[in-house]
PDB file of N, CA and C in Angstrom:
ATOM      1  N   UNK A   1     111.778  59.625  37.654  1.00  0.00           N
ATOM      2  CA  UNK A   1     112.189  60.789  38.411  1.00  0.00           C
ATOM      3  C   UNK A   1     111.569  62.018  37.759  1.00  0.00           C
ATOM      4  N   UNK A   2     110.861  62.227  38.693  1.00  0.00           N
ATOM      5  CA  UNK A   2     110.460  63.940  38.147  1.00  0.00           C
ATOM      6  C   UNK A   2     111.266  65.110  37.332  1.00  0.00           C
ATOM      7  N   UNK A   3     111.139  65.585  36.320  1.00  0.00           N
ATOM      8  CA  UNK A   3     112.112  66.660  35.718  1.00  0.00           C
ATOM      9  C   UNK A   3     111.659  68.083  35.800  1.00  0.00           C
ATOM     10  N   UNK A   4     110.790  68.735  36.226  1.00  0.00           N
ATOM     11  CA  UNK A   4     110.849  69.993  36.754  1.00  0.00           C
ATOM     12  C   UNK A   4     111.834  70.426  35.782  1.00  0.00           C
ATOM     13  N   UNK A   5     112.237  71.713  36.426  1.00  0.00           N
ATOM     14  CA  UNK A   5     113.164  72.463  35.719  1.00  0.00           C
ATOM     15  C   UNK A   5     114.639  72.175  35.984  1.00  0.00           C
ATOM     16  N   UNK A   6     115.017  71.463  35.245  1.00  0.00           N
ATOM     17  CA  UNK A   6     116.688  71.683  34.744  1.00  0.00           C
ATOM     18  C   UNK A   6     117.658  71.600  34.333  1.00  0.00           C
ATOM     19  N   UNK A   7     118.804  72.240  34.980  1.00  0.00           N
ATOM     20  CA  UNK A   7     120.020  72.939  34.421  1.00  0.00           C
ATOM     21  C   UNK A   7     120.791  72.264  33.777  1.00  0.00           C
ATOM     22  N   UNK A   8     121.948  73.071  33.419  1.00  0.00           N
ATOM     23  CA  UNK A   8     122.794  71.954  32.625  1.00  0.00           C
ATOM     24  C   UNK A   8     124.434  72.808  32.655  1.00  0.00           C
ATOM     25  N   UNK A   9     125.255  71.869  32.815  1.00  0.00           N
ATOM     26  CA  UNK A   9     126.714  72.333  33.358  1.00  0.00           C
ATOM     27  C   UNK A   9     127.354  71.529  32.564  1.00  0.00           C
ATOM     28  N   UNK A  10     128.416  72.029  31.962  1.00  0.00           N
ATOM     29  CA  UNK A  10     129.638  71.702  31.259  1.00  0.00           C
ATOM     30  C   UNK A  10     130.622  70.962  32.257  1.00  0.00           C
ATOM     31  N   UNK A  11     131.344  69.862  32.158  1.00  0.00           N
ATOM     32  CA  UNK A  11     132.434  69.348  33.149  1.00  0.00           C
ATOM     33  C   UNK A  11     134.012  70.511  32.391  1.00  0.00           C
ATOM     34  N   UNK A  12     135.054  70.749  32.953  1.00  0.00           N
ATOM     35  CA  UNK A  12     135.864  71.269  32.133  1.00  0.00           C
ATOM     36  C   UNK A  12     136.432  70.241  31.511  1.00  0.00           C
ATOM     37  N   UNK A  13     136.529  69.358  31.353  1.00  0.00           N
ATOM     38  CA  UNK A  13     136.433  68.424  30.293  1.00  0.00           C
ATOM     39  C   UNK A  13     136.098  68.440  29.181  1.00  0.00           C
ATOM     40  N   UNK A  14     134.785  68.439  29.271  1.00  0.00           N
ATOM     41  CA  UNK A  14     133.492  68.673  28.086  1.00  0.00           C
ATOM     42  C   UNK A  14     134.088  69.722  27.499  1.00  0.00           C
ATOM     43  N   UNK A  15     134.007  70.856  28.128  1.00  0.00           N
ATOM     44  CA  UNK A  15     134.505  72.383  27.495  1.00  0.00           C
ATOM     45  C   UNK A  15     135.680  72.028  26.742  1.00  0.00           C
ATOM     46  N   UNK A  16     136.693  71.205  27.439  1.00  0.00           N
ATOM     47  CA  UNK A  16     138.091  71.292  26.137  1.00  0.00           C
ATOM     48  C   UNK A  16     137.656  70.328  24.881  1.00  0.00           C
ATOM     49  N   UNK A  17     136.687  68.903  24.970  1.00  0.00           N
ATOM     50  CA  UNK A  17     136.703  68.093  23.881  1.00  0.00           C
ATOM     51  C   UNK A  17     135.434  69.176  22.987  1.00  0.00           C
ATOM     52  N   UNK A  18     134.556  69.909  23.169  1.00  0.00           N
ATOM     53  CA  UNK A  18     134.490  70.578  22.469  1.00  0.00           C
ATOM     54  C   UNK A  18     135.348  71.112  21.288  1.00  0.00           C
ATOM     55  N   UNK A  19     136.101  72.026  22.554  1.00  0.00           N
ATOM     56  CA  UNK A  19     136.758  73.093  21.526  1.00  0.00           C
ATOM     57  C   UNK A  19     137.933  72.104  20.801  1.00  0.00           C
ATOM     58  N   UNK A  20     138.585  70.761  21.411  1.00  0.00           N
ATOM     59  CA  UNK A  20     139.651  70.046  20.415  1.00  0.00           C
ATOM     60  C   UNK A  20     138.381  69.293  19.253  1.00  0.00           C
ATOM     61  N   UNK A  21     137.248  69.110  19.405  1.00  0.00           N
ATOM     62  CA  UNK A  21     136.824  68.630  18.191  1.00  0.00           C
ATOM     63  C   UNK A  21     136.572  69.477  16.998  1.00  0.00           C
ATOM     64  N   UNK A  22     136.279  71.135  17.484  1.00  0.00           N
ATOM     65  CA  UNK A  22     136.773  72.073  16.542  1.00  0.00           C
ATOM     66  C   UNK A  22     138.034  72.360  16.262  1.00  0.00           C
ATOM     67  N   UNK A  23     138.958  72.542  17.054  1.00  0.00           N
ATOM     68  CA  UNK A  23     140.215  72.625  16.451  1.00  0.00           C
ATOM     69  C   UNK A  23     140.463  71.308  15.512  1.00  0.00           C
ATOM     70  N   UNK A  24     139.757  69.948  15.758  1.00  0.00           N
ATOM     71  CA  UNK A  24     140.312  69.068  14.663  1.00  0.00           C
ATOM     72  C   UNK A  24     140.136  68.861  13.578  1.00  0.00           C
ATOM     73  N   UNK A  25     138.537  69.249  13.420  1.00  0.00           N
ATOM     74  CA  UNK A  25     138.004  69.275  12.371  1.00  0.00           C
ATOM     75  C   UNK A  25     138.659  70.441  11.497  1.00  0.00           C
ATOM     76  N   UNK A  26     139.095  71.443  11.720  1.00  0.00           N
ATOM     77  CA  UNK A  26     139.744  72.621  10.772  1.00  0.00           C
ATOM     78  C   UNK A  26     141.127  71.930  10.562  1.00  0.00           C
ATOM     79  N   UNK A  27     141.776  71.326  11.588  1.00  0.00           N
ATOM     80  CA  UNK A  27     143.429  70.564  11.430  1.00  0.00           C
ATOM     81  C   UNK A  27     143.503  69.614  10.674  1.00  0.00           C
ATOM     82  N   UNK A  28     142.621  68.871  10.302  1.00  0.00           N
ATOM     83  CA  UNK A  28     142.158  67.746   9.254  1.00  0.00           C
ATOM     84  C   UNK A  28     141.887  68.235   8.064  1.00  0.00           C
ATOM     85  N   UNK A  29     141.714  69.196   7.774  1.00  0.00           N
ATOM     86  CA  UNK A  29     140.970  70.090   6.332  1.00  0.00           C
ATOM     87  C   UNK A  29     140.198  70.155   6.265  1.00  0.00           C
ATOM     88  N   UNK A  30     139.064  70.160   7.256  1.00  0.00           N
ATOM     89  CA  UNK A  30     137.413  70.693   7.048  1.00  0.00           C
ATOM     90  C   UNK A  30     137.553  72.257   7.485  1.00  0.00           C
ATOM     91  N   UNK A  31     136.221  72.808   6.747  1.00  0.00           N
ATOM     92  CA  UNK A  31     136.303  74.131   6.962  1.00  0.00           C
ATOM     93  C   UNK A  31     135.731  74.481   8.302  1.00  0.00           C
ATOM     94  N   UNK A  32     136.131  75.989   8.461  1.00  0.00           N
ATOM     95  CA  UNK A  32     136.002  76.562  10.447  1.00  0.00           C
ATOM     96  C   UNK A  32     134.286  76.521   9.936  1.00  0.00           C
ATOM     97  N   UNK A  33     133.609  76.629   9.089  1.00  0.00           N
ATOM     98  CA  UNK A  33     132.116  76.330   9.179  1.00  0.00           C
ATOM     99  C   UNK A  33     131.397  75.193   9.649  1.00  0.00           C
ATOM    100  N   UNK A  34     132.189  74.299   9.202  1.00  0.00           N
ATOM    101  CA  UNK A  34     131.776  72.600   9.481  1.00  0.00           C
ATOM    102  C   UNK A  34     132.245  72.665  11.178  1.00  0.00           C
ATOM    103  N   UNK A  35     133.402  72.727  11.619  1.00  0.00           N
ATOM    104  CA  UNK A  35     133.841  72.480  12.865  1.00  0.00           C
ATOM    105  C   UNK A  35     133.265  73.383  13.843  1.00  0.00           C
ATOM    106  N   UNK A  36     132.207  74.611  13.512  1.00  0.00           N
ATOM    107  CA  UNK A  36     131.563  75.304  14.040  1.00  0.00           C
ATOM    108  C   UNK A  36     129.879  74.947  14.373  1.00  0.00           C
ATOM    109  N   UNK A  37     129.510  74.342  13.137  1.00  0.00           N
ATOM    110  CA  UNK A  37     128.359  73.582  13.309  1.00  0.00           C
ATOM    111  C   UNK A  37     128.343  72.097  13.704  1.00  0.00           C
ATOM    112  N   UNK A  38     129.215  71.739  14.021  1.00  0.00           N
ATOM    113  CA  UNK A  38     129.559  70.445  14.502  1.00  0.00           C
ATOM    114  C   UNK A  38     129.458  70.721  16.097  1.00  0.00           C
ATOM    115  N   UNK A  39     130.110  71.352  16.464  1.00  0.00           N
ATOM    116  CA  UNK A  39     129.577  71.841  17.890  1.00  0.00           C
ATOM    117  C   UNK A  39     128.382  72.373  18.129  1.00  0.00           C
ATOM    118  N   UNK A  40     127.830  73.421  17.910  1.00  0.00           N
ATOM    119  CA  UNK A  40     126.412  73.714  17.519  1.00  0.00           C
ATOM    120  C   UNK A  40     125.533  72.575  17.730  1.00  0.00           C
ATOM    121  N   UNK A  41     125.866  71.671  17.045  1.00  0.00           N
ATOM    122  CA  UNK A  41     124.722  70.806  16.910  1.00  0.00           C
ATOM    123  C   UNK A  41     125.133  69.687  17.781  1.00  0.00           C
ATOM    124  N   UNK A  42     126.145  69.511  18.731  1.00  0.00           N
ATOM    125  CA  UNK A  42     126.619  69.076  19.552  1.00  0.00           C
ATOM    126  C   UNK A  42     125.241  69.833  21.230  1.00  0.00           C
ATOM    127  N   UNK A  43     125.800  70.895  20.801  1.00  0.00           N
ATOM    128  CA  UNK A  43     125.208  71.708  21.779  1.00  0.00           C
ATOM    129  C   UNK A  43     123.997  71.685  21.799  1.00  0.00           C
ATOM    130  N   UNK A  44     123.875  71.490  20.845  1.00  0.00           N
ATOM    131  CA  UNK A  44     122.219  71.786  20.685  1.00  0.00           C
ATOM    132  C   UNK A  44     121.245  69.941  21.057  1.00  0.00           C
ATOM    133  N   UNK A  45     121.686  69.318  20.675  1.00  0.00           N
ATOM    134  CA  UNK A  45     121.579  67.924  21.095  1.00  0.00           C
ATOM    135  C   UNK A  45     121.609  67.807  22.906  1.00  0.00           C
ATOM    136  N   UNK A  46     122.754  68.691  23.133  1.00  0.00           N
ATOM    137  CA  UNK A  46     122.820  68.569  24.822  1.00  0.00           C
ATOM    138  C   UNK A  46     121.651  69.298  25.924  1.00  0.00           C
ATOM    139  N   UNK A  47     121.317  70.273  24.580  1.00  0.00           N
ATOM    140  CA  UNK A  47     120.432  71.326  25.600  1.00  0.00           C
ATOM    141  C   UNK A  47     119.097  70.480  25.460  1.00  0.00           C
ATOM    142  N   UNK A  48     119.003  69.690  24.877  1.00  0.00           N
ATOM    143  CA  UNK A  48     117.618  68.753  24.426  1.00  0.00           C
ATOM    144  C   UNK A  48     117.166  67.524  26.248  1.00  0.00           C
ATOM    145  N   UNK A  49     118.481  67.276  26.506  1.00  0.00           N
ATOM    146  CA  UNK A  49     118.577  66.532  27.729  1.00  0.00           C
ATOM    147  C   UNK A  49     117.680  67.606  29.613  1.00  0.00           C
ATOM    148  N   UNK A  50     117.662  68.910  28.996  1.00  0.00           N
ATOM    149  CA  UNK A  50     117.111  70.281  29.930  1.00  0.00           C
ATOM    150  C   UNK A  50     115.589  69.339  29.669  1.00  0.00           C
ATOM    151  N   UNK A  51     114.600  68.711  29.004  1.00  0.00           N
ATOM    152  CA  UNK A  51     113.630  68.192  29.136  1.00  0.00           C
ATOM    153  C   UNK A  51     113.273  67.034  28.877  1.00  0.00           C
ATOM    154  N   UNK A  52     114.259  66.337  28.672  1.00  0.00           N
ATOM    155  CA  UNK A  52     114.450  64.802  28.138  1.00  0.00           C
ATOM    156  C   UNK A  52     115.313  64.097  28.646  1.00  0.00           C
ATOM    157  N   UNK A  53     115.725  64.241  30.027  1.00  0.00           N
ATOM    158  CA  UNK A  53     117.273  63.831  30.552  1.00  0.00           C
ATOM    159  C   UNK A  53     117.246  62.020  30.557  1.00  0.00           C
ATOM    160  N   UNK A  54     116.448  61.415  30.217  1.00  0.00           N
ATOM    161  CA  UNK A  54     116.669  60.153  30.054  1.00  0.00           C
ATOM    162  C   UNK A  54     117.134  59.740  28.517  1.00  0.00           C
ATOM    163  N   UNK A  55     117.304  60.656  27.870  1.00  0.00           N
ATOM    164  CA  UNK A  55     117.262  60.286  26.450  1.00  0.00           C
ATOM    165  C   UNK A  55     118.083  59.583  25.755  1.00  0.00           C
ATOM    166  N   UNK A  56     119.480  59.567  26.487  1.00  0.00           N
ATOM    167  CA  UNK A  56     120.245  58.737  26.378  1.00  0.00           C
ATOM    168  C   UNK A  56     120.461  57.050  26.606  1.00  0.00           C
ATOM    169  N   UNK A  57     121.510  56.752  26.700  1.00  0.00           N
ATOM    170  CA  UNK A  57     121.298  55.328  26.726  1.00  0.00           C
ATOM    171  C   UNK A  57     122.023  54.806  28.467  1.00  0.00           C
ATOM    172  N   UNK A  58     121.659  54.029  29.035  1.00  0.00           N
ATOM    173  CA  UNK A  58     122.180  53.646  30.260  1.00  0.00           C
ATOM    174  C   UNK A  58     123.683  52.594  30.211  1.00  0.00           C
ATOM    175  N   UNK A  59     124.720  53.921  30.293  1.00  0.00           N
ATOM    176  CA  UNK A  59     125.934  53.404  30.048  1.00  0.00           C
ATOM    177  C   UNK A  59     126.457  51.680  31.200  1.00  0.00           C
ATOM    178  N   UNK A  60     125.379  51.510  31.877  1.00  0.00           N
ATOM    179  CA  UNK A  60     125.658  50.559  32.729  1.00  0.00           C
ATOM    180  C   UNK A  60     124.904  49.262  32.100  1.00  0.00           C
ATOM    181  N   UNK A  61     124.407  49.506  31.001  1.00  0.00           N
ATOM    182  CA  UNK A  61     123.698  48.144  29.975  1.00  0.00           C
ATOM    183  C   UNK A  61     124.830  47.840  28.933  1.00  0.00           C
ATOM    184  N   UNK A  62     126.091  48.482  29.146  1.00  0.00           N
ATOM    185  CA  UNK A  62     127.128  47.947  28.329  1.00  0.00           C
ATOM    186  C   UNK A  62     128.766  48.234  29.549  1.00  0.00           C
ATOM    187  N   UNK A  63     128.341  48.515  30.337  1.00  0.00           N
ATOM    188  CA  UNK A  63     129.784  47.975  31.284  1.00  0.00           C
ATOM    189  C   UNK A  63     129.113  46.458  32.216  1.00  0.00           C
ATOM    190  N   UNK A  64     130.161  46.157  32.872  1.00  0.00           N
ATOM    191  CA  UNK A  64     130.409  45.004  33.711  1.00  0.00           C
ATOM    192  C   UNK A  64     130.110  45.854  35.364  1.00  0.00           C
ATOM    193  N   UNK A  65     130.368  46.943  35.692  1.00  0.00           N
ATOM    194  CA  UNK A  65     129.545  47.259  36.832  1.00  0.00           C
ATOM    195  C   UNK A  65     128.652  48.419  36.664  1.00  0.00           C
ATOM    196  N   UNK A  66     127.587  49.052  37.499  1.00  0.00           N
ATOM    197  CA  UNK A  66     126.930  50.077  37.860  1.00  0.00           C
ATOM    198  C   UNK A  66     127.585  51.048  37.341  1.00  0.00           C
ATOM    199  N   UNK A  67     126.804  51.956  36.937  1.00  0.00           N
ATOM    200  CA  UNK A  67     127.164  53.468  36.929  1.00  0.00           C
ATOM    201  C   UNK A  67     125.963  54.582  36.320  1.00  0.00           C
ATOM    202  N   UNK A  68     126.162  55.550  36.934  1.00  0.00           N
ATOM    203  CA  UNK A  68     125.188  56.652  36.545  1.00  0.00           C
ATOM    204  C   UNK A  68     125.359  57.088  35.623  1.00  0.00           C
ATOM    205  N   UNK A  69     126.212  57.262  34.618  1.00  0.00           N
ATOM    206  CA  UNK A  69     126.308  57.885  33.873  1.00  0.00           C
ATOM    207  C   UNK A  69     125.380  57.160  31.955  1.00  0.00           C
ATOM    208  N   UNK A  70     125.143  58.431  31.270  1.00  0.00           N
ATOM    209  CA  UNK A  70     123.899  58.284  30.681  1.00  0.00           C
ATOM    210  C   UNK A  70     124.647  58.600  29.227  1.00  0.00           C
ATOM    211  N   UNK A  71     124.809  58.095  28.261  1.00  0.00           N
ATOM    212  CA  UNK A  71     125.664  58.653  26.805  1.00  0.00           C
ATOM    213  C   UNK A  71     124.294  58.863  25.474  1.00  0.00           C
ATOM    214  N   UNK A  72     124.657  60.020  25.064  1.00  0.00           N
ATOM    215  CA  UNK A  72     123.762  60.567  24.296  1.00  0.00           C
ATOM    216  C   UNK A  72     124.746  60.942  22.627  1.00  0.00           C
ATOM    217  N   UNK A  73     124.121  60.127  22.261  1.00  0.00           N
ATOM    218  CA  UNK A  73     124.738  60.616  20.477  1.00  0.00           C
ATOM    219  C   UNK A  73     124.323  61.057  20.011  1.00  0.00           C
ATOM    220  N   UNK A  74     125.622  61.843  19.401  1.00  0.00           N
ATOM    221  CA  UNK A  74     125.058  63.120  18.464  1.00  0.00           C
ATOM    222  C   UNK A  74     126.067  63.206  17.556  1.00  0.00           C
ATOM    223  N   UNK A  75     125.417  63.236  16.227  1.00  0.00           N
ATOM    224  CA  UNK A  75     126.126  62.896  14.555  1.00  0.00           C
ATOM    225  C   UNK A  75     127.799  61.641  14.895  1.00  0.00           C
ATOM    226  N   UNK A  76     128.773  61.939  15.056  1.00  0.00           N
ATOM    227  CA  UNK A  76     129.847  61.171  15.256  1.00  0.00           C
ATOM    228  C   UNK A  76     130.362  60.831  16.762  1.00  0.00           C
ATOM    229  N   UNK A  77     129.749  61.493  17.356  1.00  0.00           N
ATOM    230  CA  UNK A  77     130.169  61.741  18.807  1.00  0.00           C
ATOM    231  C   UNK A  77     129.185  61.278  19.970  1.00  0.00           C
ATOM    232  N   UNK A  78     129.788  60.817  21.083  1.00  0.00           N
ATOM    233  CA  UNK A  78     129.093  60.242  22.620  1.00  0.00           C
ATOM    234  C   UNK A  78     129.116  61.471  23.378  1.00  0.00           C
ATOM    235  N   UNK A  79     128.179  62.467  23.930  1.00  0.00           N
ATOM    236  CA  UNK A  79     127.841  62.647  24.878  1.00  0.00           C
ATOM    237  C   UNK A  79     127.688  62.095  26.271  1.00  0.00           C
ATOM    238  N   UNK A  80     128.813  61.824  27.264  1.00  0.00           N
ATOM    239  CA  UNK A  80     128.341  61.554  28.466  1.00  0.00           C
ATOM    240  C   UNK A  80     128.264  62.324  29.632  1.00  0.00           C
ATOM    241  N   UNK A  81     126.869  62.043  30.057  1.00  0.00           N
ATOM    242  CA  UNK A  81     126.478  63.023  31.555  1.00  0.00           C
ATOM    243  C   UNK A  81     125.978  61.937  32.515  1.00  0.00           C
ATOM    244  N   UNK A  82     125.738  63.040  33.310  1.00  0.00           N
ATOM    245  CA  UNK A  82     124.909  62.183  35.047  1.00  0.00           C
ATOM    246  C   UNK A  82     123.914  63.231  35.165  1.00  0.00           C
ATOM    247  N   UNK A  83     122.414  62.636  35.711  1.00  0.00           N
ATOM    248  CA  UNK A  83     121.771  63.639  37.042  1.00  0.00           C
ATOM    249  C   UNK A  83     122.074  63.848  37.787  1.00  0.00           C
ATOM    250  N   UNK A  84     122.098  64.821  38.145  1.00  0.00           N
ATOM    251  CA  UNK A  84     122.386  64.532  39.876  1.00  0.00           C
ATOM    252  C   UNK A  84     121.547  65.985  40.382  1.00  0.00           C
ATOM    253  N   UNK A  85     119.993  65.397  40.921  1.00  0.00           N
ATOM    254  CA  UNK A  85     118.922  66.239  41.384  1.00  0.00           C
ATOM    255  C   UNK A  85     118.427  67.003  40.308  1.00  0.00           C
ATOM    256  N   UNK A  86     118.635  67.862  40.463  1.00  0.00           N
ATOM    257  CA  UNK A  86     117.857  69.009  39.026  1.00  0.00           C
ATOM    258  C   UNK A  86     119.253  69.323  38.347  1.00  0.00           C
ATOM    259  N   UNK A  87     120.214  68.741  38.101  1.00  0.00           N
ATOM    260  CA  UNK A  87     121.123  69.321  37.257  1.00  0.00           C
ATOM    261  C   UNK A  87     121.931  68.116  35.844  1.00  0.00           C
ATOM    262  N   UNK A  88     122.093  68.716  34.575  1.00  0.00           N
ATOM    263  CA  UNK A  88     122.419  67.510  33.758  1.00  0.00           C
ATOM    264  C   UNK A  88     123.940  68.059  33.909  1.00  0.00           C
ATOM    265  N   UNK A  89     124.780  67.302  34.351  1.00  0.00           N
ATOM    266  CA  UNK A  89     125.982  67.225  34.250  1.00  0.00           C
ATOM    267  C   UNK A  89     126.717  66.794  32.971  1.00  0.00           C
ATOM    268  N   UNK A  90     127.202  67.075  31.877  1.00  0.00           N
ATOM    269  CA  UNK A  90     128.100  66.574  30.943  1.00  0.00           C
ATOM    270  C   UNK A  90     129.754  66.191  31.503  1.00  0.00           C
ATOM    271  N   UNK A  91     129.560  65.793  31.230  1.00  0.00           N
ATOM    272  CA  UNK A  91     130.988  64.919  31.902  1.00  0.00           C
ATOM    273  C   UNK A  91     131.711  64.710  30.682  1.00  0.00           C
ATOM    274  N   UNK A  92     131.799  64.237  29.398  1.00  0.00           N
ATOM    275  CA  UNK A  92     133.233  64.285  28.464  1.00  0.00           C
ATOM    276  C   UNK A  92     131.810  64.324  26.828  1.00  0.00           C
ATOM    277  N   UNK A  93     132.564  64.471  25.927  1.00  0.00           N
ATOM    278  CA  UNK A  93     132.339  64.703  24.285  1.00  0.00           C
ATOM    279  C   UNK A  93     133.277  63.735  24.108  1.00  0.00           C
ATOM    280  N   UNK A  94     132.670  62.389  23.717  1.00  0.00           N
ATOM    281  CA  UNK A  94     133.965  61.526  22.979  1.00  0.00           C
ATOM    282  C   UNK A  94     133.433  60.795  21.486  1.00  0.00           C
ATOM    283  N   UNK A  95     134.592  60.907  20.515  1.00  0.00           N
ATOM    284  CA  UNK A  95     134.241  60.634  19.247  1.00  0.00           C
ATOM    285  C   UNK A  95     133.827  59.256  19.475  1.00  0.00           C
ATOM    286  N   UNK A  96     132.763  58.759  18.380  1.00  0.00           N
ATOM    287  CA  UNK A  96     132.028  57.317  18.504  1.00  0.00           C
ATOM    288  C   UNK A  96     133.198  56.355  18.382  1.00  0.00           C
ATOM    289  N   UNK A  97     134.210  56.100  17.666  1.00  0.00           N
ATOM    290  CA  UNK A  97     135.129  55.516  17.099  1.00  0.00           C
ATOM    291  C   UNK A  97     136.467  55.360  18.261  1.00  0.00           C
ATOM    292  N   UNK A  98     136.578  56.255  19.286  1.00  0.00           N
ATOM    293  CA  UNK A  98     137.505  56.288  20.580  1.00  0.00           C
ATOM    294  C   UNK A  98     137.043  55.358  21.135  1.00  0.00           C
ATOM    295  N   UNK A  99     137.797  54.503  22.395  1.00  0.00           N
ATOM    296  CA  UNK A  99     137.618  53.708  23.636  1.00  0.00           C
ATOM    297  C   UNK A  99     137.111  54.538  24.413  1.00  0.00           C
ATOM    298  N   UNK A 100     136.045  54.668  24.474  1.00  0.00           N
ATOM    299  CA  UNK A 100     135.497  55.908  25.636  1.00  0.00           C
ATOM    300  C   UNK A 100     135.536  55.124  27.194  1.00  0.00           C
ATOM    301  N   UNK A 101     135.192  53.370  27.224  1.00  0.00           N
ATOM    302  CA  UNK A 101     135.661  52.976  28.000  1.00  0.00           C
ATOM    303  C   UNK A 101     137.039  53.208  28.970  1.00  0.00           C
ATOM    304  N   UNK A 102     138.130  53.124  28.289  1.00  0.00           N
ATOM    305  CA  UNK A 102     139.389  53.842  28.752  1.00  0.00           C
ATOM    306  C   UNK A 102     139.307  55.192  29.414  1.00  0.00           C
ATOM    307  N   UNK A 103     138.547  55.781  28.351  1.00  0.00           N
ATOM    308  CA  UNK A 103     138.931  57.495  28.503  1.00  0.00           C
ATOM    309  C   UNK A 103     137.971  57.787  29.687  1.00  0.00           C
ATOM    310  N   UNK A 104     137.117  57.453  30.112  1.00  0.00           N
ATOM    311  CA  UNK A 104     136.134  57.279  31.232  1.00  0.00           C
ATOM    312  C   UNK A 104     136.815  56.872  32.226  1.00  0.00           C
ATOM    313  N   UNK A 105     136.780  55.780  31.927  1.00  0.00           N
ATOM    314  CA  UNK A 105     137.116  55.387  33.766  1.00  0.00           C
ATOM    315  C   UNK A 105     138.341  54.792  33.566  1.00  0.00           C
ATOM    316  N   UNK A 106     139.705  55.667  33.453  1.00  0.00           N
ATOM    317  CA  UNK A 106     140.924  55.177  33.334  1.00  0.00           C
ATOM    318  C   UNK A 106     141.625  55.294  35.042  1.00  0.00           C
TER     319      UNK A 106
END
């Protein structure tokens, strides 16, 4: 699929496991520096998909049916999005170590 130019959208989802993986990392005893660059580099991993949107892995080579959706890791954490036309959709931030299975498609 052709990648031209594009975009990239937060699910409000995404937006809260963000900000709870910073709030956890400071609630655990890491410092607001670490839980600040932990996102950062969260983010910054995501904006990488604006010219690389296959870069991830095809979450349907480890379920039992189809699906569009594409998971991209970054340091402890799953990134999952979809294409859909010129836009990278993020759909959830889930720690590597969670059932993201569950938390997906519950």
């Amino acid at each position: 699929m052709p990648t031209g130019k594009l975009s990239l959208k937060y699910s409000p989802d995404a937006r809260n496991d963000l900000l709870n993986i910073g709030y956890y990392i400071v609630q655990s005893g890491g410092y607001p520096e670490s839980a600040k660059d932990t996102v950062l580099l969260i983010r910054k991993d995501v904006k990488r998909l604006k010219s690389h949107p296959d870069l991830g892995i095809d979450v349907s080579n480890r379920m039992a049916f189809k699906t569009d959706y594409r998971m991209l890791i970054s340091g402890k954490y799953n990134v999952f999005y979809r294409r859909l036309h010129n836009t990278i959709y993020v759909i959830r931030v889930i720690k590597g170590s969670q059932d993201w299975i569950r938390i997906l498609f519950k």
